[in-house]
PDB file of N, CA and C in Angstrom:
ATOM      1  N   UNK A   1      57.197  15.570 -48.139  1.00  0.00           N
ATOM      2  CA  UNK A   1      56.611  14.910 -46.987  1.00  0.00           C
ATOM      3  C   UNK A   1      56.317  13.451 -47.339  1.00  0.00           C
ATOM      4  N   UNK A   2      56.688  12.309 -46.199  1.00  0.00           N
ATOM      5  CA  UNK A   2      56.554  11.472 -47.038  1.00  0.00           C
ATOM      6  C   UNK A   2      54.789  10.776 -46.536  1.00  0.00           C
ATOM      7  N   UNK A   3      54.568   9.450 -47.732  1.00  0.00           N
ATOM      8  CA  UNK A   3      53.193   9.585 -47.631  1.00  0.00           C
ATOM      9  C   UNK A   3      53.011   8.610 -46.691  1.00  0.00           C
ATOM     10  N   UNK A   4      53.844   8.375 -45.770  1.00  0.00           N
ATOM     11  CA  UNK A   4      53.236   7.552 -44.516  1.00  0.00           C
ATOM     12  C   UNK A   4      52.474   7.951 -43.137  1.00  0.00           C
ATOM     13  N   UNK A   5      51.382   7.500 -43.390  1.00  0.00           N
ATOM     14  CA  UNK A   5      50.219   7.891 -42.496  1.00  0.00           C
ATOM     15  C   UNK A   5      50.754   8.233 -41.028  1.00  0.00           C
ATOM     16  N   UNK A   6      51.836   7.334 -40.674  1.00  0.00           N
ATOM     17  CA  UNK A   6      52.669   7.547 -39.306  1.00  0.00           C
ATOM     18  C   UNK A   6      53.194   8.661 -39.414  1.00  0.00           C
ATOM     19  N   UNK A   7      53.657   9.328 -39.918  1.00  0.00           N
ATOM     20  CA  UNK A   7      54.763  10.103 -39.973  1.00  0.00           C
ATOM     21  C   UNK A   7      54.507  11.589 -40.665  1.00  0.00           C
ATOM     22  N   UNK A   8      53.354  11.837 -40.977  1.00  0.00           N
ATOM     23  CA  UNK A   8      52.908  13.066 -41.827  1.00  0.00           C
ATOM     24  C   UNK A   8      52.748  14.133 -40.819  1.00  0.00           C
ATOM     25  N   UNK A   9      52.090  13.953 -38.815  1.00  0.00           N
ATOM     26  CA  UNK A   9      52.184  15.277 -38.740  1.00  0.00           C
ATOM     27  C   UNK A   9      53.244  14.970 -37.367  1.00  0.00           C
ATOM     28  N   UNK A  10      53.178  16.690 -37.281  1.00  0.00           N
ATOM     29  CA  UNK A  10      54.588  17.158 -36.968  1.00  0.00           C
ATOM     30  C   UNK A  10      54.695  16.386 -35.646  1.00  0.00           C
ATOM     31  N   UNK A  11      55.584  15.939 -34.839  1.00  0.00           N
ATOM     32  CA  UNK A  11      55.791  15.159 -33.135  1.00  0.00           C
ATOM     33  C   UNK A  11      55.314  15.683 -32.852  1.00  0.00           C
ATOM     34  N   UNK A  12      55.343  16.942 -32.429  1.00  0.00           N
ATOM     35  CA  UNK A  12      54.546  17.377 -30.932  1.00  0.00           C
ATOM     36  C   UNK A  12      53.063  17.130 -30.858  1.00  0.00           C
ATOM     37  N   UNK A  13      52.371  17.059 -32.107  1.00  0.00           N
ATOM     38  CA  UNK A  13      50.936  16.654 -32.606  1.00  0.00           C
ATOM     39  C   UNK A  13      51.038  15.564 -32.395  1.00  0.00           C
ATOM     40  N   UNK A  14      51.884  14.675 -32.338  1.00  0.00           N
ATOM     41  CA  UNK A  14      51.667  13.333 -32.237  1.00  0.00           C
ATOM     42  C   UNK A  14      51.284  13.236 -31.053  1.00  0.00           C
ATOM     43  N   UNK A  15      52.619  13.206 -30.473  1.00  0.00           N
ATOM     44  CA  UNK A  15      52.986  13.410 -28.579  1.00  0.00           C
ATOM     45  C   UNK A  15      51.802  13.127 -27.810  1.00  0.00           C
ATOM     46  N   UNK A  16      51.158  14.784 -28.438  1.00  0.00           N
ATOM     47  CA  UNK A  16      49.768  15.408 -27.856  1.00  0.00           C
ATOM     48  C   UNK A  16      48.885  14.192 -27.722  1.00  0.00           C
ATOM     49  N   UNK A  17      48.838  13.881 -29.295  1.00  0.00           N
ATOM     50  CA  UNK A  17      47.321  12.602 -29.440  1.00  0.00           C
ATOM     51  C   UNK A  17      47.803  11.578 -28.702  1.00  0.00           C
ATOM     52  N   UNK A  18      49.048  11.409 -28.825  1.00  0.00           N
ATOM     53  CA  UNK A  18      49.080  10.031 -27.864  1.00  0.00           C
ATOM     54  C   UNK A  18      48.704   9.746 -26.111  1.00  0.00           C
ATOM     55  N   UNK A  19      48.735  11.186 -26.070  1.00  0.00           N
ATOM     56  CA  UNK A  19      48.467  11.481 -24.079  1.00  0.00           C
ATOM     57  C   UNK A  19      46.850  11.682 -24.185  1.00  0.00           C
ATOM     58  N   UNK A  20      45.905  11.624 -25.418  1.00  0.00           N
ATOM     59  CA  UNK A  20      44.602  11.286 -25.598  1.00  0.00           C
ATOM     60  C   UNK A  20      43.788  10.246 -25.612  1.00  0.00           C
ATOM     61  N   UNK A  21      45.150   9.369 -26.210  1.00  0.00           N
ATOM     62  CA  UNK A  21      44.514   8.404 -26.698  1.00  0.00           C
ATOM     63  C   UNK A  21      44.167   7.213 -25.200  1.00  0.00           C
ATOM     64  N   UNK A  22      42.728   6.419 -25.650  1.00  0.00           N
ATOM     65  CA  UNK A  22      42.631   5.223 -24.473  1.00  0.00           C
ATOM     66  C   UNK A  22      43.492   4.043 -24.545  1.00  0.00           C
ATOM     67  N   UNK A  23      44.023   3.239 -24.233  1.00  0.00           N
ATOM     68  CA  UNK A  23      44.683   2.157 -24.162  1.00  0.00           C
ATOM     69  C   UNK A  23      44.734   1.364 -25.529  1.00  0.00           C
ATOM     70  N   UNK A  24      43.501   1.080 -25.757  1.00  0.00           N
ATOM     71  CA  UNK A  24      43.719   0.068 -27.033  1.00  0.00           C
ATOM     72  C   UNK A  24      44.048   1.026 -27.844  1.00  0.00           C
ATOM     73  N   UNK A  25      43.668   2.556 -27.943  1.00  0.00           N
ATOM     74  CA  UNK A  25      44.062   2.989 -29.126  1.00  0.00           C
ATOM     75  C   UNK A  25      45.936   3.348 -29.493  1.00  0.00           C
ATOM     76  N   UNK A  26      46.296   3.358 -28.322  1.00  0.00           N
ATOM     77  CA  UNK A  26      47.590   3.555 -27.565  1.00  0.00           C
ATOM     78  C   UNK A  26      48.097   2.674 -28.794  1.00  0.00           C
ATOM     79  N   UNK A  27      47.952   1.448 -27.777  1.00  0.00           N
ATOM     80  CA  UNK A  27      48.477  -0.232 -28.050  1.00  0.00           C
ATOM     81  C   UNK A  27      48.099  -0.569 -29.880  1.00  0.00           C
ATOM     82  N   UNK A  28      47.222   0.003 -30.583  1.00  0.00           N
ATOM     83  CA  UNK A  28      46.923  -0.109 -31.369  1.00  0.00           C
ATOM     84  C   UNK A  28      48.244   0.658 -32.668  1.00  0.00           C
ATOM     85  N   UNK A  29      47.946   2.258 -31.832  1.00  0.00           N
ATOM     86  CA  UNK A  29      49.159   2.683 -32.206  1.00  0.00           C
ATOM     87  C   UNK A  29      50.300   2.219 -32.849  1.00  0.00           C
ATOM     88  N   UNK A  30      50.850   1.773 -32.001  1.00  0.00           N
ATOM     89  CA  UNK A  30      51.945   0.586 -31.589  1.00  0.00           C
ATOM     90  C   UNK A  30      52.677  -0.116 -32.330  1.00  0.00           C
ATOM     91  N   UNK A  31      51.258  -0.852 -32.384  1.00  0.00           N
ATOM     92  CA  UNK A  31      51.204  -2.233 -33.626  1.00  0.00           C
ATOM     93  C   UNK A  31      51.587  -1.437 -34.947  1.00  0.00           C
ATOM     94  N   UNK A  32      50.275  -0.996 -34.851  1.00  0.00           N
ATOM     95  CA  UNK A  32      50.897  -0.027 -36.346  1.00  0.00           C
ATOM     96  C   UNK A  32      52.231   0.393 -37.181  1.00  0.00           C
ATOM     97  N   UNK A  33      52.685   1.289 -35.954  1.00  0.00           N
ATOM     98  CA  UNK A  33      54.010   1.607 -36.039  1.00  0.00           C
ATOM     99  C   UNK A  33      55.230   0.411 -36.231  1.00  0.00           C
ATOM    100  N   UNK A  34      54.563  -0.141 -35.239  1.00  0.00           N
ATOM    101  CA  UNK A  34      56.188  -1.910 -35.635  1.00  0.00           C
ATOM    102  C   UNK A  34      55.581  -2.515 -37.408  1.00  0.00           C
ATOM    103  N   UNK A  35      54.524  -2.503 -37.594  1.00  0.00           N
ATOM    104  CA  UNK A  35      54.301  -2.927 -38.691  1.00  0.00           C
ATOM    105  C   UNK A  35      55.195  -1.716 -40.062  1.00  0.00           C
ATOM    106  N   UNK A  36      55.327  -1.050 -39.755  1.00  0.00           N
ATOM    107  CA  UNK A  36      55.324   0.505 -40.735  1.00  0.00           C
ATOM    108  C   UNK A  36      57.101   0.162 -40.792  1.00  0.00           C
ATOM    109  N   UNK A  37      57.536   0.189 -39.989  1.00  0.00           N
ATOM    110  CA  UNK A  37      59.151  -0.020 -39.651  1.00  0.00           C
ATOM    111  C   UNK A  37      59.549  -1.033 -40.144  1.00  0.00           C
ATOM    112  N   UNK A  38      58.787  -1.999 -40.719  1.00  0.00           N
ATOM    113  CA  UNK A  38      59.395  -2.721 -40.949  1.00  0.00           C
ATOM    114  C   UNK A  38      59.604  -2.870 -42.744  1.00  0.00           C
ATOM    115  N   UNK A  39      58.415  -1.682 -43.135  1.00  0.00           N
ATOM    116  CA  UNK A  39      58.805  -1.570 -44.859  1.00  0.00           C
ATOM    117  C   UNK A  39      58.771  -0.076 -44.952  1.00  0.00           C
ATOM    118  N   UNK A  40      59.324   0.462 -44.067  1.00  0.00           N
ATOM    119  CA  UNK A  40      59.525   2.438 -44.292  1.00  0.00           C
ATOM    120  C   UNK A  40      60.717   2.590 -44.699  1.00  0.00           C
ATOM    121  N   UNK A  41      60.404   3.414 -45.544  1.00  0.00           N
ATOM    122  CA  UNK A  41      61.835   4.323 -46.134  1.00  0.00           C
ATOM    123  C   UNK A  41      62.419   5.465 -45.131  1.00  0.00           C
ATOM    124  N   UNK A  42      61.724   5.831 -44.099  1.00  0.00           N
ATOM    125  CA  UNK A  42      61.869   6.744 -42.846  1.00  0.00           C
ATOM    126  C   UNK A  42      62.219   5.936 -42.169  1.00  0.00           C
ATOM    127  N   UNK A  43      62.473   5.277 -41.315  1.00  0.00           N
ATOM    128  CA  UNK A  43      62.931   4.058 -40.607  1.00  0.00           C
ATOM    129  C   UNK A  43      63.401   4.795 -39.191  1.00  0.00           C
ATOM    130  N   UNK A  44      64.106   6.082 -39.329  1.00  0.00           N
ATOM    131  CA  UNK A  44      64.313   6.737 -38.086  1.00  0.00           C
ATOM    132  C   UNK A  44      63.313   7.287 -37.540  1.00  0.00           C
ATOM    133  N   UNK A  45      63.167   8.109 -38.637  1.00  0.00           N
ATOM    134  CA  UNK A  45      61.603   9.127 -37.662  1.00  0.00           C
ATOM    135  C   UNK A  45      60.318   7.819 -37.097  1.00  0.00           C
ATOM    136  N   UNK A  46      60.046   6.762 -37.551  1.00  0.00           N
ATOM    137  CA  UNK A  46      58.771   6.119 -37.217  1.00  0.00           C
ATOM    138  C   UNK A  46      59.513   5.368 -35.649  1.00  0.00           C
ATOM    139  N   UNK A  47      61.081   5.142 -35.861  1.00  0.00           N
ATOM    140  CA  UNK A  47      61.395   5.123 -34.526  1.00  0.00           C
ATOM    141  C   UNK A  47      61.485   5.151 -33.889  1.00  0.00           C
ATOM    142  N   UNK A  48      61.986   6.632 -34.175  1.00  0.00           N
ATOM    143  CA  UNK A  48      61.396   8.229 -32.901  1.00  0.00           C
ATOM    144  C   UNK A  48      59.946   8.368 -32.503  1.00  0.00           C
ATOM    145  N   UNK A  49      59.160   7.560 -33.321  1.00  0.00           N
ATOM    146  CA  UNK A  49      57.593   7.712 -32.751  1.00  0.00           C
ATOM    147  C   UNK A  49      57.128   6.638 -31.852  1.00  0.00           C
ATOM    148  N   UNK A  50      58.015   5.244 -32.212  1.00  0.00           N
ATOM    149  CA  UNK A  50      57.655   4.097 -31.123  1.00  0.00           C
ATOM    150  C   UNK A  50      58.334   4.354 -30.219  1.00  0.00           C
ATOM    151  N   UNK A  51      59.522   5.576 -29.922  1.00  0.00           N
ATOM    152  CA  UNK A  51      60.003   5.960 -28.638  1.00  0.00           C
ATOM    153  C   UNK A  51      58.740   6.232 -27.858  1.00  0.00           C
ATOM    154  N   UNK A  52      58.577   7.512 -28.809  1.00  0.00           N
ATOM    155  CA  UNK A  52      57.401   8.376 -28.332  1.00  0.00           C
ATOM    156  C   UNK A  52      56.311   7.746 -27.644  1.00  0.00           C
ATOM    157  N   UNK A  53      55.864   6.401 -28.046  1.00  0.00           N
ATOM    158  CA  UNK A  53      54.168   5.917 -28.017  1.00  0.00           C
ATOM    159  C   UNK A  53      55.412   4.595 -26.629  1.00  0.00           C
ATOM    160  N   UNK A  54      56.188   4.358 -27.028  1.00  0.00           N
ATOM    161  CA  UNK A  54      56.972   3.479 -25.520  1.00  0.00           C
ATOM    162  C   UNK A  54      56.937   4.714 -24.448  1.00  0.00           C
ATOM    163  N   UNK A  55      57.194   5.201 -23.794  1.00  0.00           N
ATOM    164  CA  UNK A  55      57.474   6.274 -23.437  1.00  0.00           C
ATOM    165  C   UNK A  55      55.914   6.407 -22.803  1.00  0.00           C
ATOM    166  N   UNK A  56      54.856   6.812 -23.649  1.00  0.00           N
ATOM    167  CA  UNK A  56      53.688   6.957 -22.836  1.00  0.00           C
ATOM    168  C   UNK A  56      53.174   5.674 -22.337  1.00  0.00           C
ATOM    169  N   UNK A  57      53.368   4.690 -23.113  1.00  0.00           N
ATOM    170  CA  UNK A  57      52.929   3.255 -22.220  1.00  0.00           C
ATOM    171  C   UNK A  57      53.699   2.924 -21.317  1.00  0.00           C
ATOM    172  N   UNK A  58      54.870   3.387 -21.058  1.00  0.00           N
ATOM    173  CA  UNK A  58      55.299   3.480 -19.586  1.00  0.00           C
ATOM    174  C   UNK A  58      55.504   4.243 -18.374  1.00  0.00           C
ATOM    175  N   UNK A  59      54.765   5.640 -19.104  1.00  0.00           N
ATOM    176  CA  UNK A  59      53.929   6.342 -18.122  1.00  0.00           C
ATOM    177  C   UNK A  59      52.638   6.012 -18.062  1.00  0.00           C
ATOM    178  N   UNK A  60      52.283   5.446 -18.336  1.00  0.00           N
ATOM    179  CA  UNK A  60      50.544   4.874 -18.058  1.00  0.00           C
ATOM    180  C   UNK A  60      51.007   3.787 -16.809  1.00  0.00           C
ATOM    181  N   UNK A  61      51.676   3.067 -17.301  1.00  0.00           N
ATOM    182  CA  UNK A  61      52.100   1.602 -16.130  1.00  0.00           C
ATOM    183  C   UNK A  61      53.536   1.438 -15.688  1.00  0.00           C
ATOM    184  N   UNK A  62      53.672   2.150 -14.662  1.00  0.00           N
ATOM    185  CA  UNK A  62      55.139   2.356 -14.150  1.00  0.00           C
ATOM    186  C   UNK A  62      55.805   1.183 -13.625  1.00  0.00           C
ATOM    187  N   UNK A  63      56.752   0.811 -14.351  1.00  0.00           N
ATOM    188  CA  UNK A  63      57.296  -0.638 -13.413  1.00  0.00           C
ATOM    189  C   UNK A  63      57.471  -1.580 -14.371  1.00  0.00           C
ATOM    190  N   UNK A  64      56.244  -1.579 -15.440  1.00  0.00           N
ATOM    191  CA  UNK A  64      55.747  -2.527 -16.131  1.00  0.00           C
ATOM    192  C   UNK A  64      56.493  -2.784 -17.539  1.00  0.00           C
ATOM    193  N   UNK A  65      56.985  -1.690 -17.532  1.00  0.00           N
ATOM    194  CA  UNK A  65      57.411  -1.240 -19.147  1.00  0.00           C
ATOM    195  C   UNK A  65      56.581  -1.858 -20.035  1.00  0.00           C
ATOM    196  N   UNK A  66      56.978  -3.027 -21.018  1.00  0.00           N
ATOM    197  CA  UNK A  66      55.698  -2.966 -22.111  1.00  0.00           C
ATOM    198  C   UNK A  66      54.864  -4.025 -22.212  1.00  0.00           C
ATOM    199  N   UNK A  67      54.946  -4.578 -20.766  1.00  0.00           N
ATOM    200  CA  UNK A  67      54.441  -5.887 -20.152  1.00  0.00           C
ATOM    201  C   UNK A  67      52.599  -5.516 -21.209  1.00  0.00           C
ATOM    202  N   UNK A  68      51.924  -5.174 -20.603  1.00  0.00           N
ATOM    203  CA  UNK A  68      50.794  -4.291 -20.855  1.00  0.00           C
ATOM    204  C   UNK A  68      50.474  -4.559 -22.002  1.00  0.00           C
ATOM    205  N   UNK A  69      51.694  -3.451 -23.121  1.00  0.00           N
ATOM    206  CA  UNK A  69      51.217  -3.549 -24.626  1.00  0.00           C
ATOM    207  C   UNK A  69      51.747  -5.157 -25.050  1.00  0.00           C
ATOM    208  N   UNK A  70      52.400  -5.820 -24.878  1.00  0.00           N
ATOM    209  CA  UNK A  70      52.978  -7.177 -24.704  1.00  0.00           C
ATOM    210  C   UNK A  70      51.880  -8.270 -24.733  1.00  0.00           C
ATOM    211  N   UNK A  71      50.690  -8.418 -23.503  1.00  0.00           N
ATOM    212  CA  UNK A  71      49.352  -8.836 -23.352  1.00  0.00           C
ATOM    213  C   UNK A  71      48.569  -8.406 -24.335  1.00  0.00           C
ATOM    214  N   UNK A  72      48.750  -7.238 -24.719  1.00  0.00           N
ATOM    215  CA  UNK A  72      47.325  -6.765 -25.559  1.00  0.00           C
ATOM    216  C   UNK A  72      47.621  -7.084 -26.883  1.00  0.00           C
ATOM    217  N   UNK A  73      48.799  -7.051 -27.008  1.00  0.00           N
ATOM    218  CA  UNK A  73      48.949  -7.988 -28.481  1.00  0.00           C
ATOM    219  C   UNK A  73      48.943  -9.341 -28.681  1.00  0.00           C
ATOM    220  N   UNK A  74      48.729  -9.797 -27.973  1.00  0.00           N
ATOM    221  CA  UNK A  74      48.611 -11.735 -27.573  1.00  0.00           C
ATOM    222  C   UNK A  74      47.303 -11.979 -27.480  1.00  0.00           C
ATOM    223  N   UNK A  75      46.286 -11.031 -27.136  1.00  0.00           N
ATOM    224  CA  UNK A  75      44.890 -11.153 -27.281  1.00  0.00           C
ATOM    225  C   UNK A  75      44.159 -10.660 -28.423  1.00  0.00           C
ATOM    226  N   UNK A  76      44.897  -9.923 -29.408  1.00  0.00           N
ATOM    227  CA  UNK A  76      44.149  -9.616 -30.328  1.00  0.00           C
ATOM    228  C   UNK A  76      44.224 -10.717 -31.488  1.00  0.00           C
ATOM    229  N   UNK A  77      43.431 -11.124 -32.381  1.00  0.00           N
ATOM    230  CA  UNK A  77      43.532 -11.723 -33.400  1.00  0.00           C
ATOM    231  C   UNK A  77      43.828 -11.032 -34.451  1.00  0.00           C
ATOM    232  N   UNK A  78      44.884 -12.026 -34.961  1.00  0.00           N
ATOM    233  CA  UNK A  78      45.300 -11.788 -36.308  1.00  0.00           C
ATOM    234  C   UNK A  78      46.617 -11.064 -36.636  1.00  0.00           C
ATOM    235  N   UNK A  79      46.838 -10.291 -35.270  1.00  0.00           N
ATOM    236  CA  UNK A  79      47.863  -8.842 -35.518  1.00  0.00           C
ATOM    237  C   UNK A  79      49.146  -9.729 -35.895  1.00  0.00           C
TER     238      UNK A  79
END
């Protein structure tokens, strides 16, 4: 298993938390994940998870696609 915090439990657990999670934690998500992809040795599966976490931010805001998470990363500092 590998030891990346993204990627340790199984999708459908993910899936799940992600239809839990509130917005920033969503969007937070996110970030995470583009950060992780960009020095993972998994490179597909963390993929398959920013499908996953795209996918619910565009069922949260229909139309919008990632307009949304797009803003919320332009307001945070530092990311």
């Amino acid at each position: 298993m590998s030891p990346n915090p993204f990627i340790r439990e199984p999708v459908g657990d993910f899936a799940s938390r992600l239809e839990a999670m509130n917005d920033d934690e969503l969007f937070s998500t996110m970030s995470n994940l583009e950060r992780a992809s960009e020095a993972a040795e998994d490179v597909e599966e963390i993929l398959a998870r920013i499908a996953l976490t795209e996918t619910e931010i565009e069922r949260r805001y229909p139309g919008e696609l990632l307009a949304p998470y797009r803003n919320w990363k332009q307001r945070q500092p530092m990311l």
